[in-house]
PDB file of N, CA and C in Angstrom:
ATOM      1  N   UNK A   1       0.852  -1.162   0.000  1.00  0.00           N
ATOM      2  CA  UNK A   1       0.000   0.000   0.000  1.00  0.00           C
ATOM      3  C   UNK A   1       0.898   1.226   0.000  1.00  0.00           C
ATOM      4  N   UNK A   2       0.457   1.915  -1.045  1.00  0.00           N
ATOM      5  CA  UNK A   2       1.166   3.289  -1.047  1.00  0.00           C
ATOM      6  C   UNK A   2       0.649   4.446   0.330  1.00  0.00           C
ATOM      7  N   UNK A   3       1.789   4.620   0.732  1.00  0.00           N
ATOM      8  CA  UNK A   3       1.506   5.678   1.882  1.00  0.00           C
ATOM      9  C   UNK A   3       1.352   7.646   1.126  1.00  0.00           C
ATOM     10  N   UNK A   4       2.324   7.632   0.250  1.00  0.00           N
ATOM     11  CA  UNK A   4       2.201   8.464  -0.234  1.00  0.00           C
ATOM     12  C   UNK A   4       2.998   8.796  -2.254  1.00  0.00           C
ATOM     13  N   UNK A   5       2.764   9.763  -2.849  1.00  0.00           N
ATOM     14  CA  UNK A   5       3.264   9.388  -4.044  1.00  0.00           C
ATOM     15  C   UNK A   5       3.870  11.212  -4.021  1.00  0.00           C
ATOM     16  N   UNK A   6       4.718  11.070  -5.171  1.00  0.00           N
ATOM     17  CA  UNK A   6       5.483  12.810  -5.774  1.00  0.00           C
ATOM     18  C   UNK A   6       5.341  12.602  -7.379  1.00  0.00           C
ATOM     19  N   UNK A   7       4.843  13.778  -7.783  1.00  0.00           N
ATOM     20  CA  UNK A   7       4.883  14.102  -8.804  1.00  0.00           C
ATOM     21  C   UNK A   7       5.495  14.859  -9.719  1.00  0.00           C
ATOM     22  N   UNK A   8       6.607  15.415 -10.249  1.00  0.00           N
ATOM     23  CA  UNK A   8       7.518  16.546 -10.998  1.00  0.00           C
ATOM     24  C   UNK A   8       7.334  17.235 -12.151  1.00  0.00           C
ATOM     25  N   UNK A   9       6.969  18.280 -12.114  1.00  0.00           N
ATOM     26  CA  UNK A   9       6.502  18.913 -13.289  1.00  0.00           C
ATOM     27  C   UNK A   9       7.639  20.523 -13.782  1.00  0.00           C
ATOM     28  N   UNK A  10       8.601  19.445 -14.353  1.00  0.00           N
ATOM     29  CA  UNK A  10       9.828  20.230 -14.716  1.00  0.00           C
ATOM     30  C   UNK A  10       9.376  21.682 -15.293  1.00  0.00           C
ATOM     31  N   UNK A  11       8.619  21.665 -15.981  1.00  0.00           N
ATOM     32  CA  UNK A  11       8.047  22.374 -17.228  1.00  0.00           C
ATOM     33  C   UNK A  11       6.747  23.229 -16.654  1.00  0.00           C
ATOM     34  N   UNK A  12       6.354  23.324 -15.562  1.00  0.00           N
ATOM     35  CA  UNK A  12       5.237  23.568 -14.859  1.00  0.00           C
ATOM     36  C   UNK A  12       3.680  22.772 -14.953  1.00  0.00           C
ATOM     37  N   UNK A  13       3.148  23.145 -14.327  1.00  0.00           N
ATOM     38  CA  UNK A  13       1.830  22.506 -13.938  1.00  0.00           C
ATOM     39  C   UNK A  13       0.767  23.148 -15.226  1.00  0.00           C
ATOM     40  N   UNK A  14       0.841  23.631 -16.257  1.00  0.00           N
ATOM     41  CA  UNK A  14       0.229  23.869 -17.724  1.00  0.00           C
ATOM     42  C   UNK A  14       0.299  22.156 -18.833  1.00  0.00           C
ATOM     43  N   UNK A  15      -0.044  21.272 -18.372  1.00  0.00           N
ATOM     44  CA  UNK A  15      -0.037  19.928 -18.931  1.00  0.00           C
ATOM     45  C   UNK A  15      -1.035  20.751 -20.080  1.00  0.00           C
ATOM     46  N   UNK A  16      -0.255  19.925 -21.601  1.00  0.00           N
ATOM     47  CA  UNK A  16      -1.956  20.010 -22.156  1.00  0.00           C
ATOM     48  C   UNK A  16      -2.745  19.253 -22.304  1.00  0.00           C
ATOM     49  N   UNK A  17      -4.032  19.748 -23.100  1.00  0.00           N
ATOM     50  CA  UNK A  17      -5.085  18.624 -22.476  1.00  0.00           C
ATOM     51  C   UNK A  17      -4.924  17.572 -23.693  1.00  0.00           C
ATOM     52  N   UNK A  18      -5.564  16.803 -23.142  1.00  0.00           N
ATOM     53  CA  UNK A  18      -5.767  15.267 -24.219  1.00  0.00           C
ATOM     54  C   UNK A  18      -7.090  15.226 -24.619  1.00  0.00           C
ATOM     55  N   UNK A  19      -7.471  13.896 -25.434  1.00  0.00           N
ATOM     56  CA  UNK A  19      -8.653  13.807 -25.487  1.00  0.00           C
ATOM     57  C   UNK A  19      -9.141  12.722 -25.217  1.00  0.00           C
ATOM     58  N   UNK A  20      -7.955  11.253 -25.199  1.00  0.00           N
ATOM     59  CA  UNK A  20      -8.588  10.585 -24.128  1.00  0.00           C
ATOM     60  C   UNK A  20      -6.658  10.038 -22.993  1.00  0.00           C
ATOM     61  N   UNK A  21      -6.846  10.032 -21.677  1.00  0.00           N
ATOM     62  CA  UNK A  21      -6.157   9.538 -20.890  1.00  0.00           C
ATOM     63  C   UNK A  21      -5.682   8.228 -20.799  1.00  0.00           C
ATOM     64  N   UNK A  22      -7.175   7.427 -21.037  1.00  0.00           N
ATOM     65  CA  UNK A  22      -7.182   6.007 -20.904  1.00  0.00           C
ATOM     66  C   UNK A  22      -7.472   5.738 -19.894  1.00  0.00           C
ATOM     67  N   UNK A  23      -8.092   6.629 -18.895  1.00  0.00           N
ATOM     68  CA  UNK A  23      -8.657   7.020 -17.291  1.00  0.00           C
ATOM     69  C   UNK A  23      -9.931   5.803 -17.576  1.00  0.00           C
ATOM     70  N   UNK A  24      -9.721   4.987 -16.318  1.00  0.00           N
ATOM     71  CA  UNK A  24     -10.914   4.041 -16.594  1.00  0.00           C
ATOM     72  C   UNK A  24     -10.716   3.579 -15.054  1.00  0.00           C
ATOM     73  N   UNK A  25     -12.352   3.542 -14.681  1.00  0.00           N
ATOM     74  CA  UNK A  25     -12.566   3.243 -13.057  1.00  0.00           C
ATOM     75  C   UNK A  25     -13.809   2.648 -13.153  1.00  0.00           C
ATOM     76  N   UNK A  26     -14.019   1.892 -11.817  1.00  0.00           N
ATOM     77  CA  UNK A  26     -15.270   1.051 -11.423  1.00  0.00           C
ATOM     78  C   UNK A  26     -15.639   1.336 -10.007  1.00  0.00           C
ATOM     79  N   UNK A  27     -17.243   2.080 -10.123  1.00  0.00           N
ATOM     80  CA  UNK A  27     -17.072   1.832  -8.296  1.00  0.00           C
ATOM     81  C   UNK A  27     -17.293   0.371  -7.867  1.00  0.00           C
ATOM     82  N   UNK A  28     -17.434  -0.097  -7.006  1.00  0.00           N
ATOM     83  CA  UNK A  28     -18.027  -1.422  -5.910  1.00  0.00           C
ATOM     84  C   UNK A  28     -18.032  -1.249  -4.473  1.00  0.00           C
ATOM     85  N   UNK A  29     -19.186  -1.875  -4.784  1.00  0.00           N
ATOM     86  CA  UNK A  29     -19.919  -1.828  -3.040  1.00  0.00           C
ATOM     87  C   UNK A  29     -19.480  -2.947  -2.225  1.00  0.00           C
ATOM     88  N   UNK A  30     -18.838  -3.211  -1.102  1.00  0.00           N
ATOM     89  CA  UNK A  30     -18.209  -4.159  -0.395  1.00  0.00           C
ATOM     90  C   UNK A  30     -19.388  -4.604   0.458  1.00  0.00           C
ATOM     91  N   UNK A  31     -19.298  -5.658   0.939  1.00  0.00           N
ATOM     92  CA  UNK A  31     -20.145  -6.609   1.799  1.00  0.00           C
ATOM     93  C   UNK A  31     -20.498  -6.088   3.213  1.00  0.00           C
ATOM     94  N   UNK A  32     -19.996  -4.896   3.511  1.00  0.00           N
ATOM     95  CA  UNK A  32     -20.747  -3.833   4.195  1.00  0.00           C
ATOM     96  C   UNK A  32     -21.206  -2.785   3.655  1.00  0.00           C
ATOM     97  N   UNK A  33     -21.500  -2.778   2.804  1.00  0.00           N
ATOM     98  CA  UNK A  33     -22.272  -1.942   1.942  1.00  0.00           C
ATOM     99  C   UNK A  33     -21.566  -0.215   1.966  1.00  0.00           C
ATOM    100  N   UNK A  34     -20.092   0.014   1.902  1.00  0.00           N
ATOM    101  CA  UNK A  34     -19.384   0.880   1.606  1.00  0.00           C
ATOM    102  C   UNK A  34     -18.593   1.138  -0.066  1.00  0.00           C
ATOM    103  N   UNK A  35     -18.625   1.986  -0.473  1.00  0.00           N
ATOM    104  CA  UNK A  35     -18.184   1.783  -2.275  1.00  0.00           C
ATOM    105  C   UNK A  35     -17.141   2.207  -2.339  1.00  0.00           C
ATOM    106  N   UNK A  36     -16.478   1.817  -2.897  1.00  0.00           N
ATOM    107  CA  UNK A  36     -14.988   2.091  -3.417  1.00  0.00           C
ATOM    108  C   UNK A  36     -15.047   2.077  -4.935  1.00  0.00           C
ATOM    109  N   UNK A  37     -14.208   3.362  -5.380  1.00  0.00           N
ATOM    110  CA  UNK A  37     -13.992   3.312  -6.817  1.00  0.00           C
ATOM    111  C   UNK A  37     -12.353   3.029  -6.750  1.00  0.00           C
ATOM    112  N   UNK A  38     -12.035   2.013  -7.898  1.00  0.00           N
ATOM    113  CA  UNK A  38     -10.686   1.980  -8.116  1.00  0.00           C
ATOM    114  C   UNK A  38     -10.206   2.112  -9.892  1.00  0.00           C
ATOM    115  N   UNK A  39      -9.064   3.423  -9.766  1.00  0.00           N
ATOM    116  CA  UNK A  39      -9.349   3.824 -11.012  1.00  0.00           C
ATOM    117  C   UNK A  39      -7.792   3.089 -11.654  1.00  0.00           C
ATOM    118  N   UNK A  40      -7.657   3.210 -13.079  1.00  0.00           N
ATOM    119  CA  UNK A  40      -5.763   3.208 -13.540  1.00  0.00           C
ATOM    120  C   UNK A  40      -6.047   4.074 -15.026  1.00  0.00           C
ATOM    121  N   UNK A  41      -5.091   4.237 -15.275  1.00  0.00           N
ATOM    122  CA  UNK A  41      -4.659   5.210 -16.879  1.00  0.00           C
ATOM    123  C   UNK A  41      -3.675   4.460 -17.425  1.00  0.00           C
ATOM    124  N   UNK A  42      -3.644   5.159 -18.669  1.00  0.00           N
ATOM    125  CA  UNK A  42      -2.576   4.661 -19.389  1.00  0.00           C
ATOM    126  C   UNK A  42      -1.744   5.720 -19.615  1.00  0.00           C
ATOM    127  N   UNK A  43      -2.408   7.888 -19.319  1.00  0.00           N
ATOM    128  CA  UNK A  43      -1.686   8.057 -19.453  1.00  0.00           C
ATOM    129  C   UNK A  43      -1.477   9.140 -18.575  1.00  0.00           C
ATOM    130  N   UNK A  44      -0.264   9.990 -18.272  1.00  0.00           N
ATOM    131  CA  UNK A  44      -0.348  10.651 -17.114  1.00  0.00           C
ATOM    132  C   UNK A  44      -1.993  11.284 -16.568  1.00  0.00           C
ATOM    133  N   UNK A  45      -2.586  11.054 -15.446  1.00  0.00           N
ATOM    134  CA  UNK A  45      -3.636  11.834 -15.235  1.00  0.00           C
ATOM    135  C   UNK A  45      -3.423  12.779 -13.961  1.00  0.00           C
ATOM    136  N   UNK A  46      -3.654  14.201 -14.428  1.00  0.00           N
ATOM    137  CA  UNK A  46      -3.222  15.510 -13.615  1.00  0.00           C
ATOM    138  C   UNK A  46      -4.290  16.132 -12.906  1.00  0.00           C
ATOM    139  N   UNK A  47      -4.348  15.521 -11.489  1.00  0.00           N
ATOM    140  CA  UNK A  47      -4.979  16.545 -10.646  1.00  0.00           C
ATOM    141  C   UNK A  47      -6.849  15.849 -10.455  1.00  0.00           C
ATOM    142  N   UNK A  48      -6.996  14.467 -10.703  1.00  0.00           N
ATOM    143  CA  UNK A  48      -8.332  14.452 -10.840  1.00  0.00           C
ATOM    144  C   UNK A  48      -9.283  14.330  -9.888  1.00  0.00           C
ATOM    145  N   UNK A  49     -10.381  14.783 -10.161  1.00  0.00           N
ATOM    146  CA  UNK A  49     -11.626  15.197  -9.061  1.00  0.00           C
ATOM    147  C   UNK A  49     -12.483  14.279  -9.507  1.00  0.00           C
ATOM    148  N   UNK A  50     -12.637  13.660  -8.354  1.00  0.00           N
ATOM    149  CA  UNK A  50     -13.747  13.282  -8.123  1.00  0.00           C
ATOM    150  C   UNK A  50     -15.133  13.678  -7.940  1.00  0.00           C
ATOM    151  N   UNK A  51     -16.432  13.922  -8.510  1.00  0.00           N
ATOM    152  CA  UNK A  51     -17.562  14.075  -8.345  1.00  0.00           C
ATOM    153  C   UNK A  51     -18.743  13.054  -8.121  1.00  0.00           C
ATOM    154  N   UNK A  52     -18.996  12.947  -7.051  1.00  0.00           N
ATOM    155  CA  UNK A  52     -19.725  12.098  -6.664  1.00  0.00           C
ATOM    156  C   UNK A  52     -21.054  12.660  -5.249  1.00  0.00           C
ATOM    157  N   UNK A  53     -21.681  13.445  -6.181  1.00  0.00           N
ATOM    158  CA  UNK A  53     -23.353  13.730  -5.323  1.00  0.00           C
ATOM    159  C   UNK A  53     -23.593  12.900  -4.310  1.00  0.00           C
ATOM    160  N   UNK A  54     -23.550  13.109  -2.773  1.00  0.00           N
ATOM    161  CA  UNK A  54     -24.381  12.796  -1.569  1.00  0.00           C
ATOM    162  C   UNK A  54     -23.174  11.299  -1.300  1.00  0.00           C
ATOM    163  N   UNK A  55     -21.765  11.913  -1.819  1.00  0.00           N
ATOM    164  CA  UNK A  55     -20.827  11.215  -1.059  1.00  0.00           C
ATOM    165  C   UNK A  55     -19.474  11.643  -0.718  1.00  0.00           C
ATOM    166  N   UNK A  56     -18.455  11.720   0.020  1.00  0.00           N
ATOM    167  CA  UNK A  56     -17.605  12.525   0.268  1.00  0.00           C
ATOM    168  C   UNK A  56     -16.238  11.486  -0.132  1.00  0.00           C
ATOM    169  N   UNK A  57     -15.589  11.801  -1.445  1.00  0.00           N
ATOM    170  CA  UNK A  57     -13.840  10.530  -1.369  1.00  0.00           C
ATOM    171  C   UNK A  57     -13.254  11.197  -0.185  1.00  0.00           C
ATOM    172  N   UNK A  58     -12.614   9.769   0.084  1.00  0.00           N
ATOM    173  CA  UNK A  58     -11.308  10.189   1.106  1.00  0.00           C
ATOM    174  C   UNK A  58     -10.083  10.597   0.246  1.00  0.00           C
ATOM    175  N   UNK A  59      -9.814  11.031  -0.859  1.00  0.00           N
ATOM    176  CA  UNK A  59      -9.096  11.627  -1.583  1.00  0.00           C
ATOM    177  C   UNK A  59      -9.582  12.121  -2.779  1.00  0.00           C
ATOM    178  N   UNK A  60      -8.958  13.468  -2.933  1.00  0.00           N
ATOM    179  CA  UNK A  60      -9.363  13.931  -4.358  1.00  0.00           C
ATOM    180  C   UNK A  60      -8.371  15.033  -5.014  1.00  0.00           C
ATOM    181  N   UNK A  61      -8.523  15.219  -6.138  1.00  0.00           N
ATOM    182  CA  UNK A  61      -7.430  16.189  -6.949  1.00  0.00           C
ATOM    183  C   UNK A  61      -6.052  15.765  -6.860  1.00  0.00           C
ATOM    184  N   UNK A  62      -6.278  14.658  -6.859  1.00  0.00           N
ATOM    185  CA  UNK A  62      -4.833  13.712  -6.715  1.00  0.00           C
ATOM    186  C   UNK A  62      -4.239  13.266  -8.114  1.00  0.00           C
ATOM    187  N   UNK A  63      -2.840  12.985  -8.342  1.00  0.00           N
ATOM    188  CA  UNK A  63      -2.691  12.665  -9.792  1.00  0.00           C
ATOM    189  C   UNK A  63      -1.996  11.111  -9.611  1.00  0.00           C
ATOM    190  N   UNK A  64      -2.626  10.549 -11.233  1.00  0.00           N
ATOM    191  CA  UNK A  64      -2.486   9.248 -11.284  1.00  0.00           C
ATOM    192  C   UNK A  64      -1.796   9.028 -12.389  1.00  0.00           C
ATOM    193  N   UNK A  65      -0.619   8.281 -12.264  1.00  0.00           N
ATOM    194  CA  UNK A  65       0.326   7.568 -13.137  1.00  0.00           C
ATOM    195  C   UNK A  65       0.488   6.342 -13.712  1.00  0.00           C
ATOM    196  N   UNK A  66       0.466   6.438 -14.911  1.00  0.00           N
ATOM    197  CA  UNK A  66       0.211   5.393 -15.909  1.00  0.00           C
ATOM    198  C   UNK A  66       0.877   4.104 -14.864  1.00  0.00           C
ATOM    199  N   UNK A  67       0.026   2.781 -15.283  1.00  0.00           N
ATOM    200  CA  UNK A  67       0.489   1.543 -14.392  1.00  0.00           C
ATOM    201  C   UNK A  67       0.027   1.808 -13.327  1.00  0.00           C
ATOM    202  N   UNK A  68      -0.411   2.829 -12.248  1.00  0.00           N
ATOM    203  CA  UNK A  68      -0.726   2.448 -11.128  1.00  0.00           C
ATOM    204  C   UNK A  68      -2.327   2.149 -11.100  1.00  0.00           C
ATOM    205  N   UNK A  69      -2.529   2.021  -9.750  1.00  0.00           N
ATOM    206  CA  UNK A  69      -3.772   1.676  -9.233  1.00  0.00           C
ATOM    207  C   UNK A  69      -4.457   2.666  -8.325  1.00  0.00           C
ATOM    208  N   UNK A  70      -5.495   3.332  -8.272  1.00  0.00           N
ATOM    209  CA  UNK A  70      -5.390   4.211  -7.157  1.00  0.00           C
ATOM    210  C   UNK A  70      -7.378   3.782  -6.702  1.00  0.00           C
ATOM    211  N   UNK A  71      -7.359   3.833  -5.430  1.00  0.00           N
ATOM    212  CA  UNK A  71      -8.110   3.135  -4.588  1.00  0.00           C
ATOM    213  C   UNK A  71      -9.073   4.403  -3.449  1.00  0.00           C
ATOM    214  N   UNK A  72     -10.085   4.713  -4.003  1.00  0.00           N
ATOM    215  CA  UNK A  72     -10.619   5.628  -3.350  1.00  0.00           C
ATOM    216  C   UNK A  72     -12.163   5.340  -2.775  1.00  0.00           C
ATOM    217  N   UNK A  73     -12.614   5.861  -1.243  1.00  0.00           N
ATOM    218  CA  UNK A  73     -13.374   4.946  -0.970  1.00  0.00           C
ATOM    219  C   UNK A  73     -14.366   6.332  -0.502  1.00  0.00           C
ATOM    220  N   UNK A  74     -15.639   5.895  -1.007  1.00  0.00           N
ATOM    221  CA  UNK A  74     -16.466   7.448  -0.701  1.00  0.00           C
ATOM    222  C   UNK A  74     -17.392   7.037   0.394  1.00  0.00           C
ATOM    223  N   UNK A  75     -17.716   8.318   1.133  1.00  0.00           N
ATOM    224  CA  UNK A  75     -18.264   8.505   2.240  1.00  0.00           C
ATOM    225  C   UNK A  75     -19.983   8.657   2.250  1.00  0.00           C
ATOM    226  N   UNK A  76     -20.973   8.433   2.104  1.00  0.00           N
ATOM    227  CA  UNK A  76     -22.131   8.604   2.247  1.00  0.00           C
ATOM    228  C   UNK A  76     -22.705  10.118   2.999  1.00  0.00           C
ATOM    229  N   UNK A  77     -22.771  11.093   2.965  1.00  0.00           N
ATOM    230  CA  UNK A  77     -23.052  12.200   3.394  1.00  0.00           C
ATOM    231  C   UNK A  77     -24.658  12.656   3.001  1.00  0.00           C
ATOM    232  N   UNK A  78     -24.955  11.886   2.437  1.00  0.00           N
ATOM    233  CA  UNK A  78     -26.539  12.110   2.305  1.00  0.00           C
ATOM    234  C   UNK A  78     -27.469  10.756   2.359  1.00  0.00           C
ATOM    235  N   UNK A  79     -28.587  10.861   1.624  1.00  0.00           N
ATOM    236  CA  UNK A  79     -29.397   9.833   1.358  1.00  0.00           C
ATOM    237  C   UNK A  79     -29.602   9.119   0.097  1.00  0.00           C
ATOM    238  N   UNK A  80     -27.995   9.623  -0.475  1.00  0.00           N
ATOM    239  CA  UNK A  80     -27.942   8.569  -1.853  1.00  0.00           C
ATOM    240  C   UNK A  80     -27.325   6.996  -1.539  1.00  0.00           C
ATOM    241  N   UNK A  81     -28.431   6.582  -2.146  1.00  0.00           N
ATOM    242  CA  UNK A  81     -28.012   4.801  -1.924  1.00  0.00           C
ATOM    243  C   UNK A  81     -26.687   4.267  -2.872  1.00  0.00           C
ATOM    244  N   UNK A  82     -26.806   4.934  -4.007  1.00  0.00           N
ATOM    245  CA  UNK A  82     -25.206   4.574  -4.856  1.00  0.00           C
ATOM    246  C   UNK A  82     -25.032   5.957  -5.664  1.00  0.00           C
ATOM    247  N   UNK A  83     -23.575   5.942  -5.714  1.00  0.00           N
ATOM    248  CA  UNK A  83     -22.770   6.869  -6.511  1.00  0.00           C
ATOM    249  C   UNK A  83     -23.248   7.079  -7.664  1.00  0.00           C
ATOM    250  N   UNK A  84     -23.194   8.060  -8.350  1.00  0.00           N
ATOM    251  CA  UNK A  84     -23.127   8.618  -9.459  1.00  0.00           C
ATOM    252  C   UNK A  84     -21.553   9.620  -9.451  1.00  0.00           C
ATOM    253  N   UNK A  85     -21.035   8.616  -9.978  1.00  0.00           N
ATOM    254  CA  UNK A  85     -19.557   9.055 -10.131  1.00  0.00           C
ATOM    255  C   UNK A  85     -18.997   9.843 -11.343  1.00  0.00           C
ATOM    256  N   UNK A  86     -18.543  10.678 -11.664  1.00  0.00           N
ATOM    257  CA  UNK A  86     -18.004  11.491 -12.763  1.00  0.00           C
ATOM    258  C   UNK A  86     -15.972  11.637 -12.207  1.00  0.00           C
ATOM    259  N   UNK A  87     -15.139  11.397 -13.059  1.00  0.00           N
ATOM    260  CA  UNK A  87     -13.861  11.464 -12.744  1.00  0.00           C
ATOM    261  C   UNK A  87     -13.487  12.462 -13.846  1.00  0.00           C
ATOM    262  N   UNK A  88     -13.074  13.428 -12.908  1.00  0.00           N
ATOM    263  CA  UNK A  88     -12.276  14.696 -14.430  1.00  0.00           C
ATOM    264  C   UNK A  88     -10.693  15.081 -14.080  1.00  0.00           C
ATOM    265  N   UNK A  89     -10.161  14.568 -14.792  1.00  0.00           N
ATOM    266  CA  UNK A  89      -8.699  15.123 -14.759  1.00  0.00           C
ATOM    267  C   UNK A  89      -8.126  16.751 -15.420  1.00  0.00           C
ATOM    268  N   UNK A  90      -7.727  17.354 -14.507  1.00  0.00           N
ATOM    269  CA  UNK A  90      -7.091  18.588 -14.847  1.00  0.00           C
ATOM    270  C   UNK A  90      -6.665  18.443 -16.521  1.00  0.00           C
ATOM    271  N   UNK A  91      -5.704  18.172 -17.015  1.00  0.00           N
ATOM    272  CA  UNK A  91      -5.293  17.580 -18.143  1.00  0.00           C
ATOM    273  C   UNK A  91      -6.021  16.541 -19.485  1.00  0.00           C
ATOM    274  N   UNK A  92      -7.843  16.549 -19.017  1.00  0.00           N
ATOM    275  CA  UNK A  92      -8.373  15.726 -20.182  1.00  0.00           C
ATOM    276  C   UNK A  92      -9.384  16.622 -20.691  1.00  0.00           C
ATOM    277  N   UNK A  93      -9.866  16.757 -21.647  1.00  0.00           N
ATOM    278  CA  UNK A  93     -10.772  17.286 -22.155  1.00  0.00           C
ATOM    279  C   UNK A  93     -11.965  17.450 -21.351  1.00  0.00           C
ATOM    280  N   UNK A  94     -12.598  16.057 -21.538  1.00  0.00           N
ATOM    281  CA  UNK A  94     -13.672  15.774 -20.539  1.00  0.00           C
ATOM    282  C   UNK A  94     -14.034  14.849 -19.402  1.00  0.00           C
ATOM    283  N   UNK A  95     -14.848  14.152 -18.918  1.00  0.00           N
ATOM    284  CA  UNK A  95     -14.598  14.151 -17.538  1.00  0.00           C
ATOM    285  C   UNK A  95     -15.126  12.238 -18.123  1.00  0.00           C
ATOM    286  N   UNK A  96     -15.010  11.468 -17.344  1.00  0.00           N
ATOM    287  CA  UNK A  96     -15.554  10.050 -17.501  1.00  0.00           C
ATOM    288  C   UNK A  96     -16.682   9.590 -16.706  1.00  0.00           C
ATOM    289  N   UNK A  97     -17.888   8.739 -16.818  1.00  0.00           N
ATOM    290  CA  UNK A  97     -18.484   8.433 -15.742  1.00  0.00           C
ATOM    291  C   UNK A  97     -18.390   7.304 -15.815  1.00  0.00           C
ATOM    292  N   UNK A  98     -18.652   6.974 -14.550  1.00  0.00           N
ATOM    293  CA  UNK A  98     -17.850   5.599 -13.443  1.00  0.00           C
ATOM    294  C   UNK A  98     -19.303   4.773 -13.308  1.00  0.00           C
ATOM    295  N   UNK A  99     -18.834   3.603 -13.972  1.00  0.00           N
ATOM    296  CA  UNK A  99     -20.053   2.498 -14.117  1.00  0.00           C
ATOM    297  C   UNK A  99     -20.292   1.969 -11.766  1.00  0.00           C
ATOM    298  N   UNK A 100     -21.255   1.544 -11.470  1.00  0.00           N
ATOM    299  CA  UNK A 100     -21.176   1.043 -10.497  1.00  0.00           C
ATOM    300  C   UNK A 100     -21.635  -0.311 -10.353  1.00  0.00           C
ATOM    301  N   UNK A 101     -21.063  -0.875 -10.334  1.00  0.00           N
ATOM    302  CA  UNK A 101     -20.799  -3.079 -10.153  1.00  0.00           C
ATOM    303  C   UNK A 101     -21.278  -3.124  -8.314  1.00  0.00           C
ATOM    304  N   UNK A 102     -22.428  -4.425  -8.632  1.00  0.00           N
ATOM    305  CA  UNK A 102     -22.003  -4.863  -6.924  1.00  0.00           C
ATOM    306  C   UNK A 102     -21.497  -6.340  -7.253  1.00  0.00           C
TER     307      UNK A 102
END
């Protein structure tokens, strides 16, 4: 488990945009009925937010690097029974929505 990650942006934080990342995620609901989305890319993804109505990630605007895995688990803050997830990276055109599997 990654405790923490660094990112270097020799050239500054002006990435340009793409049009697709290769940003691809799934939420799932665990056997206590908590959801986790777990996303990967293929290609650098800069800065992405999570949107997810009447739930709170325990991380967000975080950037994800091709090959990894990144594991985010949302909080219930309202009276939505499942996510409606949208993932937008600083650096993509547009934003993806996140199928939900139980």
């Amino acid at each position: 488990i990654a405790i923490a990650s660094d990112c270097l942006f020799p050239c500054g934080l002006a990435l340009p945009c793409e049009h697709d990342l290769g940003l691809l995620a799934t939420c799932r609901c665990d056997e206590y009925g908590e959801f986790y989305l777990q996303m990967q890319t293929t290609k650098f993804a800069q800065s992405v937010f999570v949107h997810a109505p009447g739930f709170r990630p325990d991380d967000n605007y975080f950037h994800l690097a091709p090959g990894n895995t990144k594991i985010v688990r949302l909080y219930a803050v309202g009276k939505t029974t499942v996510p409606a997830v949208v993932l937008q990276a600083l650096n993509a055109r547009s934003g993806i929505r996140v199928p939900t599997l139980n």
